[in-house]
N, C-alpha and C. Protein backbone atom coordinates (compact mmCIF):
# COMPACT_ATOMS: atom_id res chain seq x y z
N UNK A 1 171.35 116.89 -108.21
CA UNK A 1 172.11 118.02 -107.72
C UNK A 1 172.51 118.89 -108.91
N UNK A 2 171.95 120.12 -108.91
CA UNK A 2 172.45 120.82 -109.73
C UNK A 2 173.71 121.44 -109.72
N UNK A 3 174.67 121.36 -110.02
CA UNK A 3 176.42 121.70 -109.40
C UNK A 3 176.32 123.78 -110.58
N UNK A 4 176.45 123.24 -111.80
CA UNK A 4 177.20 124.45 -112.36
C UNK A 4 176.81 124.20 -113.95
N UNK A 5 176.95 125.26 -114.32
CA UNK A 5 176.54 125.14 -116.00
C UNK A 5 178.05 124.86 -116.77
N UNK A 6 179.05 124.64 -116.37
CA UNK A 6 180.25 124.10 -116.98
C UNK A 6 180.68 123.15 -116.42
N UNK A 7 182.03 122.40 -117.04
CA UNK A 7 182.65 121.23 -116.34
C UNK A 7 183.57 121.93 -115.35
N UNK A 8 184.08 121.11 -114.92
CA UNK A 8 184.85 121.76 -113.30
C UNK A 8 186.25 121.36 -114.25
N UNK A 9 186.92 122.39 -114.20
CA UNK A 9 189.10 122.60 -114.74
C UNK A 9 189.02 122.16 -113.19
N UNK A 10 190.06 121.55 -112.98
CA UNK A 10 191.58 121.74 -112.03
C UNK A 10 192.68 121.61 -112.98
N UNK A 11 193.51 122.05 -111.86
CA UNK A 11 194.87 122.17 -111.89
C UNK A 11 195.55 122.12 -110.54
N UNK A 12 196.22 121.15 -110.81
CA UNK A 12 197.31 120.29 -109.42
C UNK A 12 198.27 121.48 -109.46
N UNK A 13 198.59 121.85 -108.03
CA UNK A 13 200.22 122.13 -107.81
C UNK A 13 200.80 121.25 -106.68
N UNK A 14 202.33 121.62 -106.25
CA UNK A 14 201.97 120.41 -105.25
C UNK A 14 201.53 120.90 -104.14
N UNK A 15 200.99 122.25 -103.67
CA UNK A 15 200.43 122.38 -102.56
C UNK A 15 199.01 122.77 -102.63
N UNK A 16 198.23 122.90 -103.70
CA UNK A 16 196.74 122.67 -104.18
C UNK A 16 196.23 122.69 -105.23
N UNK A 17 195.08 122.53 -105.16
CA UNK A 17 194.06 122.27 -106.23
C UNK A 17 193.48 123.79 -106.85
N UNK A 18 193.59 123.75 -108.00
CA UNK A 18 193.02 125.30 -107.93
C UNK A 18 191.23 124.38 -109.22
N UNK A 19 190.59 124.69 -109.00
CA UNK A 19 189.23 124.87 -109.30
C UNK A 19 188.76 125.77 -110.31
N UNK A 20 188.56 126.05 -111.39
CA UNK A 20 188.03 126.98 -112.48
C UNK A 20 186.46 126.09 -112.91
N UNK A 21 185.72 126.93 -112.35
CA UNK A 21 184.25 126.38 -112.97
C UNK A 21 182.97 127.65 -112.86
N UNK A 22 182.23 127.53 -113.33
CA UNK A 22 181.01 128.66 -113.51
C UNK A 22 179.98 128.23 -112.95
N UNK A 23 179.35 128.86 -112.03
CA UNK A 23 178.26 128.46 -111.09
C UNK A 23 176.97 128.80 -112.01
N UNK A 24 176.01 128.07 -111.34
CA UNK A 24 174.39 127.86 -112.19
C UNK A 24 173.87 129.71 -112.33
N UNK A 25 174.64 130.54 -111.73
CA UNK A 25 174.11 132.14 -111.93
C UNK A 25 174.71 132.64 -113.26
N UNK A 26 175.73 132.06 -113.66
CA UNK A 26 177.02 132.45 -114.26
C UNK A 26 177.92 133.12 -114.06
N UNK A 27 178.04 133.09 -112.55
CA UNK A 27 179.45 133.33 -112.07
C UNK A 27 180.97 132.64 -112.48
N UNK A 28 181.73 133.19 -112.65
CA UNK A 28 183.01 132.35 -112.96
C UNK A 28 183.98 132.65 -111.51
N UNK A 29 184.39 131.05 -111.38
CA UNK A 29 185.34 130.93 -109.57
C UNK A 29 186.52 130.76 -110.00
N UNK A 30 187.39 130.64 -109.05
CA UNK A 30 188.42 130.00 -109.40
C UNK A 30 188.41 129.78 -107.47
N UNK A 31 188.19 128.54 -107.14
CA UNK A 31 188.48 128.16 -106.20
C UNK A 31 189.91 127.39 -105.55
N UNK A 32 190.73 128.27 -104.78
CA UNK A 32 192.16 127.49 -104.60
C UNK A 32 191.91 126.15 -103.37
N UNK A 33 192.20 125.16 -103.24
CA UNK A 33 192.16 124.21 -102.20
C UNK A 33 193.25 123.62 -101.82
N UNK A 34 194.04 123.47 -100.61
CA UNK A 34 195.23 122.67 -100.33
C UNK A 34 194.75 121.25 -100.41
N UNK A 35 195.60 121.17 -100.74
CA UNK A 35 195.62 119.29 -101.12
C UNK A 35 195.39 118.29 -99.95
N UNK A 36 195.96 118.99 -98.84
CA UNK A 36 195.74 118.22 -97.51
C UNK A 36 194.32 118.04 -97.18
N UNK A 37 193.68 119.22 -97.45
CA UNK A 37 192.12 119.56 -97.04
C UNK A 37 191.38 118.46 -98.38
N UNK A 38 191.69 118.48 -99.36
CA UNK A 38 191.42 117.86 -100.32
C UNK A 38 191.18 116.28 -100.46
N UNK A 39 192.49 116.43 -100.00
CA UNK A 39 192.58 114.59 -100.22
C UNK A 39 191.61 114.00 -98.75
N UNK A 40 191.51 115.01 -97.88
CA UNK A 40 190.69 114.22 -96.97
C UNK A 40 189.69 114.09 -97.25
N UNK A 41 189.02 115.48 -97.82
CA UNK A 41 187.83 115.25 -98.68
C UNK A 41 186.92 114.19 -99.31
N UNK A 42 188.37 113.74 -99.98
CA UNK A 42 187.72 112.47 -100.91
C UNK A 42 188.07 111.78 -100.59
N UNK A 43 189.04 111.39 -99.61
CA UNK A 43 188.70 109.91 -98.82
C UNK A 43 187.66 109.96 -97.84
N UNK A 44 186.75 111.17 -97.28
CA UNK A 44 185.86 111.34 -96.76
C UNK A 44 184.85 110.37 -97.71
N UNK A 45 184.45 111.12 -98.41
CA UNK A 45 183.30 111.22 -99.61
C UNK A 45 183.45 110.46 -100.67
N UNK A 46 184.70 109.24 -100.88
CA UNK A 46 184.99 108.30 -101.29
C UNK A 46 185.55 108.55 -102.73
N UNK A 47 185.73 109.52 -103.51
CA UNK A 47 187.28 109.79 -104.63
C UNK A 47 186.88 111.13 -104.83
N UNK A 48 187.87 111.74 -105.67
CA UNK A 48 188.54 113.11 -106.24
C UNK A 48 186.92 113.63 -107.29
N UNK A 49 186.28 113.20 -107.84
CA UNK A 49 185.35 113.08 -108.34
C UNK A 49 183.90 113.83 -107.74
N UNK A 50 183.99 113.01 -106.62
CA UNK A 50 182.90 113.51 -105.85
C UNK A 50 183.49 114.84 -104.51
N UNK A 51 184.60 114.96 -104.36
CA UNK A 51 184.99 115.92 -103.80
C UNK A 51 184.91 117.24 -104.77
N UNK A 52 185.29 117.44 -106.04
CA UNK A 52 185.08 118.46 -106.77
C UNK A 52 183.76 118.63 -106.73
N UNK A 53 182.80 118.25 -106.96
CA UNK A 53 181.49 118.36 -107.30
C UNK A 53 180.90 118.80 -106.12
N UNK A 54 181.38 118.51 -104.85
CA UNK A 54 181.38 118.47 -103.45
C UNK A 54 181.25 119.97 -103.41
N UNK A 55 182.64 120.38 -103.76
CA UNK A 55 183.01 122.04 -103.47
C UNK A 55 181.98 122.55 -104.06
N UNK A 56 181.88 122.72 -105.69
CA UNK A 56 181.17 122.89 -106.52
C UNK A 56 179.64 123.39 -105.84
N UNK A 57 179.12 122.50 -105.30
CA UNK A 57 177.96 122.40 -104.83
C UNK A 57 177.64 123.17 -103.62
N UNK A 58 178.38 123.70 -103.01
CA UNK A 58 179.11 124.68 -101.67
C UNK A 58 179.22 125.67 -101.98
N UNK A 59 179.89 125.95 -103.55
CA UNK A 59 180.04 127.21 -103.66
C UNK A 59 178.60 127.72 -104.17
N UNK A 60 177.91 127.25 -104.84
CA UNK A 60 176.43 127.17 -105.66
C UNK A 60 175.40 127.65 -104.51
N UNK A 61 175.91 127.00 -103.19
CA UNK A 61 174.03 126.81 -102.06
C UNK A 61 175.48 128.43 -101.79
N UNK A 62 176.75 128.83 -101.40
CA UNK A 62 176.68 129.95 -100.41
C UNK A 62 176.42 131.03 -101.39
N UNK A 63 176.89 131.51 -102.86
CA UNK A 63 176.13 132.30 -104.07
C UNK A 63 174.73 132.74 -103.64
N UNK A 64 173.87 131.92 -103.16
CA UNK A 64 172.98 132.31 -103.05
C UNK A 64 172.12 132.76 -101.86
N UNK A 65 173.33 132.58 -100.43
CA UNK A 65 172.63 133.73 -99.69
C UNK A 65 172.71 134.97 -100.05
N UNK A 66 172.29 135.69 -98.84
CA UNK A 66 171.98 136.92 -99.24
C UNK A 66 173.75 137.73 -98.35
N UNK A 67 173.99 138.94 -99.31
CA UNK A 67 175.45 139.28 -98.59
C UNK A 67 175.63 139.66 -97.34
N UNK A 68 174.28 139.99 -96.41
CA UNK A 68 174.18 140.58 -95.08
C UNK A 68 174.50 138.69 -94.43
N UNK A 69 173.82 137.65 -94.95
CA UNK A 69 174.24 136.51 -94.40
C UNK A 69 175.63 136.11 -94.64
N UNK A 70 175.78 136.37 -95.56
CA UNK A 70 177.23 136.04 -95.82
C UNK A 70 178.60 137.04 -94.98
N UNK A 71 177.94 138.10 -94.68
CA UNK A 71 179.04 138.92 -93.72
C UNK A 71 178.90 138.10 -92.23
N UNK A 72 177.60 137.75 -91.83
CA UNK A 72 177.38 137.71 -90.54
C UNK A 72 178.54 135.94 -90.32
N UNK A 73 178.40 135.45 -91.41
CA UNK A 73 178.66 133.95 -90.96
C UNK A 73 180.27 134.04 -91.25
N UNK A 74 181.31 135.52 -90.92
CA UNK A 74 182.25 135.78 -91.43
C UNK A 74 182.90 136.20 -90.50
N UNK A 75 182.22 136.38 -89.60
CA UNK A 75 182.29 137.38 -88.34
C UNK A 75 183.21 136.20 -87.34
């Protein structure tokens, strides 16, 4: 899985996760996540580890539709 050409920052608050990482285009994110959504995440997907990489990998495959797909799936 190709995730991103940098390591993934967080930073905890107590109501989320905020995300700083650079996608394989060289985009730079800053993805915010509530912690609630989070922690289910990775007890989904089994730790904090693989939930970042999770997002990561989400944000990477939607980057690369096209923006007419990305409006429609917004709607």
């Amino acid at each position: 899985m190709n995730t991103s050409s940098n390591t993934v920052g967080t930073r905890h608050s107590h109501r989320a996760i905020t995300m700083d990482f650079t996608t394989t285009s060289g985009k730079h994110l800053l993805v915010r996540v509530p912690l609630t959504l989070f922690d289910d995440l990775s007890l989904k997907i089994g730790n904090s580890y693989k939930a970042n990489y999770w997002i990561v990998a989400r944000c990477n495959e939607v980057e690369r539709l096209s923006h007419e797909t990305i409006e429609h799936m917004s709607i």
